[in-house]
N, C-alpha and C. Protein backbone atom coordinates (compact mmCIF):
# COMPACT_ATOMS: atom_id res chain seq x y z
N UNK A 1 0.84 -1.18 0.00
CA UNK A 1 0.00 0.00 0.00
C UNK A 1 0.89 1.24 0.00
N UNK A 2 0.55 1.97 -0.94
CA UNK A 2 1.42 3.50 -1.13
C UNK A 2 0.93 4.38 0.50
N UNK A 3 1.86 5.19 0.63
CA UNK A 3 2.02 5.88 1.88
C UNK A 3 0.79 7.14 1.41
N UNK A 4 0.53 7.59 0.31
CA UNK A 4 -0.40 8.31 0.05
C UNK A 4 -2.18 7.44 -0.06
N UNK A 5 -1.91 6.60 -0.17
CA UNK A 5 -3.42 5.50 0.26
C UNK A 5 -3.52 5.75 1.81
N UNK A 6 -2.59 5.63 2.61
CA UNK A 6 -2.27 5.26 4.04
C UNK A 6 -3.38 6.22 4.12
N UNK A 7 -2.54 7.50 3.77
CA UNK A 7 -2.96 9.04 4.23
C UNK A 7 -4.19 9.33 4.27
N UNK A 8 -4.75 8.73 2.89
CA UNK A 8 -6.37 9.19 2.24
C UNK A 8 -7.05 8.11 2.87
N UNK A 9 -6.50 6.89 3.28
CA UNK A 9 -7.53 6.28 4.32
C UNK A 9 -7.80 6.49 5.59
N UNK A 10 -6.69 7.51 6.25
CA UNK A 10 -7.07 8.02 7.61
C UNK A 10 -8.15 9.07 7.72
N UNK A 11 -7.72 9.91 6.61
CA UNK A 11 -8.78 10.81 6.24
C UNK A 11 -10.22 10.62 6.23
N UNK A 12 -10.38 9.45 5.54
CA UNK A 12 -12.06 8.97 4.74
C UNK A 12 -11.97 7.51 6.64
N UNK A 13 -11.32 7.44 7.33
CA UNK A 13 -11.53 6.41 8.34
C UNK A 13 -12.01 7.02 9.60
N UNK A 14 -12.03 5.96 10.55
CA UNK A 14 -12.87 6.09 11.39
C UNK A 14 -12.58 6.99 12.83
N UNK A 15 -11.07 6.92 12.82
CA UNK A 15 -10.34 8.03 13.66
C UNK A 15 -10.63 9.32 13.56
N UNK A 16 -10.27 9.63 12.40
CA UNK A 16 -10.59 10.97 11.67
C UNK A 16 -12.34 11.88 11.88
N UNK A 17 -13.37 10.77 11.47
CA UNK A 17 -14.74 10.82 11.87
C UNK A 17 -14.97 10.93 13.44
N UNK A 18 -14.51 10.42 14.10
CA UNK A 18 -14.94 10.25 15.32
C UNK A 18 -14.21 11.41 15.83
N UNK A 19 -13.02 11.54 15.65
CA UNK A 19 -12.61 13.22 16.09
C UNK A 19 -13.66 14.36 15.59
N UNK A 20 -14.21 14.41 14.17
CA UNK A 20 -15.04 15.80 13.97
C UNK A 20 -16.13 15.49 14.82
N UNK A 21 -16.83 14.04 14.91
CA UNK A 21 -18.03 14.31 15.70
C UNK A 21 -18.08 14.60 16.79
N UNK A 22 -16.98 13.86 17.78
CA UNK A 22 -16.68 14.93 19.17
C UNK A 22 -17.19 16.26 19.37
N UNK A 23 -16.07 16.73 18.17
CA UNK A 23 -16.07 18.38 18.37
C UNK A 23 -17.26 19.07 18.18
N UNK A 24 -18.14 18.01 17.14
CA UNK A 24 -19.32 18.68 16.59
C UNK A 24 -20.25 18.74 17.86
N UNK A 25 -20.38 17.68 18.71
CA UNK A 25 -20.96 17.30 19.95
C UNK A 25 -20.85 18.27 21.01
N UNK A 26 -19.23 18.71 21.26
CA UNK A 26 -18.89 19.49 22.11
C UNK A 26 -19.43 20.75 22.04
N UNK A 27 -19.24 21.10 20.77
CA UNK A 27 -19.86 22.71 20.17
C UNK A 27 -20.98 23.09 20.13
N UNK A 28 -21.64 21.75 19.69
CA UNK A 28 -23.32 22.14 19.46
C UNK A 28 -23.64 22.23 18.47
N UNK A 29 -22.74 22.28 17.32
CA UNK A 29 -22.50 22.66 16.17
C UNK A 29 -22.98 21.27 14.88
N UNK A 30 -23.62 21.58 13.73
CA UNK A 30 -24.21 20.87 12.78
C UNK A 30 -22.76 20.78 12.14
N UNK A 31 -21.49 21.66 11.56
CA UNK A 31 -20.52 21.33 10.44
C UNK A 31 -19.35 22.44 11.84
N UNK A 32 -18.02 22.14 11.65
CA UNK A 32 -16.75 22.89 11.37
C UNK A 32 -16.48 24.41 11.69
N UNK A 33 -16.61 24.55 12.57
CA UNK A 33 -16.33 25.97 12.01
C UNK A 33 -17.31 27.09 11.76
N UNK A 34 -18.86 26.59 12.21
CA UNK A 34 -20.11 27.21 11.83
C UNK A 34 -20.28 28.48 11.94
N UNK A 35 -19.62 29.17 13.12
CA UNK A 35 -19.39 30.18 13.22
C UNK A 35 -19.06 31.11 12.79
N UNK A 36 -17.49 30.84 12.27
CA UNK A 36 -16.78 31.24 11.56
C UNK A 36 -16.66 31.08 9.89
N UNK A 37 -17.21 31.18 9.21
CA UNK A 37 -17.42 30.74 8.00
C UNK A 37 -16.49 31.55 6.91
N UNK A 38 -15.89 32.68 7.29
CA UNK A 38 -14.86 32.89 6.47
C UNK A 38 -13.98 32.44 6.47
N UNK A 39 -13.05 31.94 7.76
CA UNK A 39 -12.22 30.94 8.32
C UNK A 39 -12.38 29.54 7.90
N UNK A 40 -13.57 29.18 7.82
CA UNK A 40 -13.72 27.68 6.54
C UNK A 40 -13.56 28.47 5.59
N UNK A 41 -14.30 29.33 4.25
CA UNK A 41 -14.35 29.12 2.96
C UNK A 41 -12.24 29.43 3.23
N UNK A 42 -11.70 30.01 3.51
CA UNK A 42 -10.08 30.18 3.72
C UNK A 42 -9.46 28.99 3.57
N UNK A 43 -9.93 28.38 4.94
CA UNK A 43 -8.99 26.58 4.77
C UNK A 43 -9.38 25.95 3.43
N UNK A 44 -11.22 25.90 3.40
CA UNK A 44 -11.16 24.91 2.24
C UNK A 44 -10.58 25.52 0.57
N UNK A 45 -10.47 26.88 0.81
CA UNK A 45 -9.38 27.03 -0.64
C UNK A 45 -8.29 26.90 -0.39
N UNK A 46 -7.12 26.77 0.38
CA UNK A 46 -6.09 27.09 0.90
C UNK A 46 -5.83 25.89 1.06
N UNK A 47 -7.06 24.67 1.13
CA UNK A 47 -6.46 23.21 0.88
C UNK A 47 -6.62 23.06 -0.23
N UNK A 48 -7.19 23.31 -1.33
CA UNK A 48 -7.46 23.21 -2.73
C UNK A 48 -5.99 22.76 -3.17
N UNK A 49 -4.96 24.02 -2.82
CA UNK A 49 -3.76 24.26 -3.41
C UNK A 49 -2.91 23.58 -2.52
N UNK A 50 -2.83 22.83 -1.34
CA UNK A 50 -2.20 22.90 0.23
C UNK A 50 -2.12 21.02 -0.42
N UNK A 51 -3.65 20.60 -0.24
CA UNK A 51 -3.39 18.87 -0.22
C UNK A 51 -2.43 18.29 -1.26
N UNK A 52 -2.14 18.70 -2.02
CA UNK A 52 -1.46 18.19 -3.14
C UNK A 52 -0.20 18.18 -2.74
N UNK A 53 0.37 19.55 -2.29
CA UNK A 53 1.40 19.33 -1.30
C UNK A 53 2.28 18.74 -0.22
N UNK A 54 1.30 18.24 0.35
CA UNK A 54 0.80 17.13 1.32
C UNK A 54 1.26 15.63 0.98
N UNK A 55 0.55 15.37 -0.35
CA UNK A 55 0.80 13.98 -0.81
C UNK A 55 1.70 13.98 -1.45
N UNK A 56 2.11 14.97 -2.02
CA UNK A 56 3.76 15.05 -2.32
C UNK A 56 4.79 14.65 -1.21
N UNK A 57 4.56 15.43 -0.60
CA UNK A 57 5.67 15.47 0.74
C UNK A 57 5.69 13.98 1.22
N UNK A 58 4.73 13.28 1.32
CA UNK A 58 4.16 11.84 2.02
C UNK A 58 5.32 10.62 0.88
N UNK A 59 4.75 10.87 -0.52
CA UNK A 59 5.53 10.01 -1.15
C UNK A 59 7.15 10.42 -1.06
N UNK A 60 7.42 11.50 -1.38
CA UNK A 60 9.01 11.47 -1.26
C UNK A 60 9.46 11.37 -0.12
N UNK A 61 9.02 11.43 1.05
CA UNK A 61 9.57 11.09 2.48
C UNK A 61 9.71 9.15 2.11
N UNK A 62 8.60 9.06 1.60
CA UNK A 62 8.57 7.37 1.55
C UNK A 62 9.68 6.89 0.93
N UNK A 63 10.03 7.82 -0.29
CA UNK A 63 11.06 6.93 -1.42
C UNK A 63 12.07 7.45 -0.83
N UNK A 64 12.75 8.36 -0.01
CA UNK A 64 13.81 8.35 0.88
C UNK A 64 13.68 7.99 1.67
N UNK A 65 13.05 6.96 2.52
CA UNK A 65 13.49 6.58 3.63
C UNK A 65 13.65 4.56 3.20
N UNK A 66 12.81 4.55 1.88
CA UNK A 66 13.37 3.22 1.44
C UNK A 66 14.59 3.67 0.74
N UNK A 67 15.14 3.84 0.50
CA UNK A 67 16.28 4.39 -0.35
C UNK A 67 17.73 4.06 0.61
N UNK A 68 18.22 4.78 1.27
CA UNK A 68 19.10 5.47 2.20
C UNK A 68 19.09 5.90 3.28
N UNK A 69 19.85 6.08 3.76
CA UNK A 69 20.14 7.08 5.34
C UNK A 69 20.34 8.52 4.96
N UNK A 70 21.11 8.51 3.85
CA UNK A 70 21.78 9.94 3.11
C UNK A 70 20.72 10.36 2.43
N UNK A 71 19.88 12.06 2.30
CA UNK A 71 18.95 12.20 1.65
C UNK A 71 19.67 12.52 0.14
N UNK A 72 18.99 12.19 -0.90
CA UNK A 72 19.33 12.63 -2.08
C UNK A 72 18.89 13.95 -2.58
N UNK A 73 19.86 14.33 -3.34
CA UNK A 73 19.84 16.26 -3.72
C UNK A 73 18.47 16.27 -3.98
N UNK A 74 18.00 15.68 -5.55
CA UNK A 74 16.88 15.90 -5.74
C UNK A 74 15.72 15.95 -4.90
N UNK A 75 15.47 14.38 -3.98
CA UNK A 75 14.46 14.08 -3.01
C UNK A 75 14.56 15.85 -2.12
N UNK A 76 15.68 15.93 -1.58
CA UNK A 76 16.15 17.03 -0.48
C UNK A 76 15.39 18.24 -0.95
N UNK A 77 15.52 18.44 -2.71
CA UNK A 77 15.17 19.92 -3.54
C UNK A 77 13.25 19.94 -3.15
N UNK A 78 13.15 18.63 -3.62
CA UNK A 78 11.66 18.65 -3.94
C UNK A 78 10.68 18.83 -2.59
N UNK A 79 11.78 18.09 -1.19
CA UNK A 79 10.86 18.11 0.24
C UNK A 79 11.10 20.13 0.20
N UNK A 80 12.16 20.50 0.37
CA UNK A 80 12.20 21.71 0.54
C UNK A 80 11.24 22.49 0.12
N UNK A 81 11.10 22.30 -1.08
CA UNK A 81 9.92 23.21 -2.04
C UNK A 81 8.76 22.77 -1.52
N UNK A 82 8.23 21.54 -1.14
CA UNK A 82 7.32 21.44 -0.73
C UNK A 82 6.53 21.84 0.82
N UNK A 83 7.88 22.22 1.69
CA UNK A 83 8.28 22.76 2.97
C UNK A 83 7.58 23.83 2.96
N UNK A 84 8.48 25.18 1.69
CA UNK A 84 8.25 25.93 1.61
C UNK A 84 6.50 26.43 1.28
N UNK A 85 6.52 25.32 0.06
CA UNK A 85 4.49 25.58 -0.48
C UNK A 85 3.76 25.56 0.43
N UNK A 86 3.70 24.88 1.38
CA UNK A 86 2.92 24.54 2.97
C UNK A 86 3.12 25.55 3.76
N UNK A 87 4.20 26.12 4.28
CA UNK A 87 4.24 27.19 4.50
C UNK A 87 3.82 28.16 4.29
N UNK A 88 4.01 29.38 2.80
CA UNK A 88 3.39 29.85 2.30
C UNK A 88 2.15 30.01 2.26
N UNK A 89 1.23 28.63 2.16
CA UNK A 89 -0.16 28.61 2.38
C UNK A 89 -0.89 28.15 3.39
N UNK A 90 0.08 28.70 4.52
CA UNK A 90 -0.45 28.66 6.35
C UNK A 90 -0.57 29.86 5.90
N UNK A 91 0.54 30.49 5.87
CA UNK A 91 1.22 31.86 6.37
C UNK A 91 0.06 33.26 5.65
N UNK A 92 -0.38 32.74 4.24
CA UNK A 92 -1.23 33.63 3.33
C UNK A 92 -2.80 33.23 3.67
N UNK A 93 -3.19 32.57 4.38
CA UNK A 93 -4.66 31.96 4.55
C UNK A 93 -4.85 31.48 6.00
N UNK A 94 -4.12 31.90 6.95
CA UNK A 94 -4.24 31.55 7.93
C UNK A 94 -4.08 30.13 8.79
């Protein structure tokens, strides 16, 4: 199983669910964030561009850590940039 399946099955699983309904429970709240709704439409564009990033970062951590001990330039170039993209789209969207 690819490390990006892993990811998207924690997501769509039952850990993941049972954490929002908590919160939903705790709050009182029907969805996320109800309150705040500019603060959702923010995240959910800001993941638009953000998740992809994400599953990037997931597979090349994977193929360097089967690989070596030593990170490779390229692997090293591509986590960086991807460091950076994640960053960037905390930092611009909250």
């Amino acid at each position: 199983m690819l490390p990006v399946s892993i990811f998207l099955a924690y997501l769509s699983g039952q850990p993941f669910k049972s954490t929002g309904k908590l919160l939903l429970g705790l709050t009182k709240h029907q969805q996320l964030m109800e309150n705040e709704s500019w603060i959702r439409e923010s995240i959910m564009l800001r993941n638009t561009y953000v998740d992809p990033l994400h599953l990037l970062q997931v597979e090349l951590l994977h193929r360097q850590r089967s690989q070596s001990e030593q990170l490779s330039p390229p692997i090293k170039r591509a986590l960086m940039v991807t460091i950076a993209g994640i960053a960037a789209g905390m930092r611009n969207s909250g």
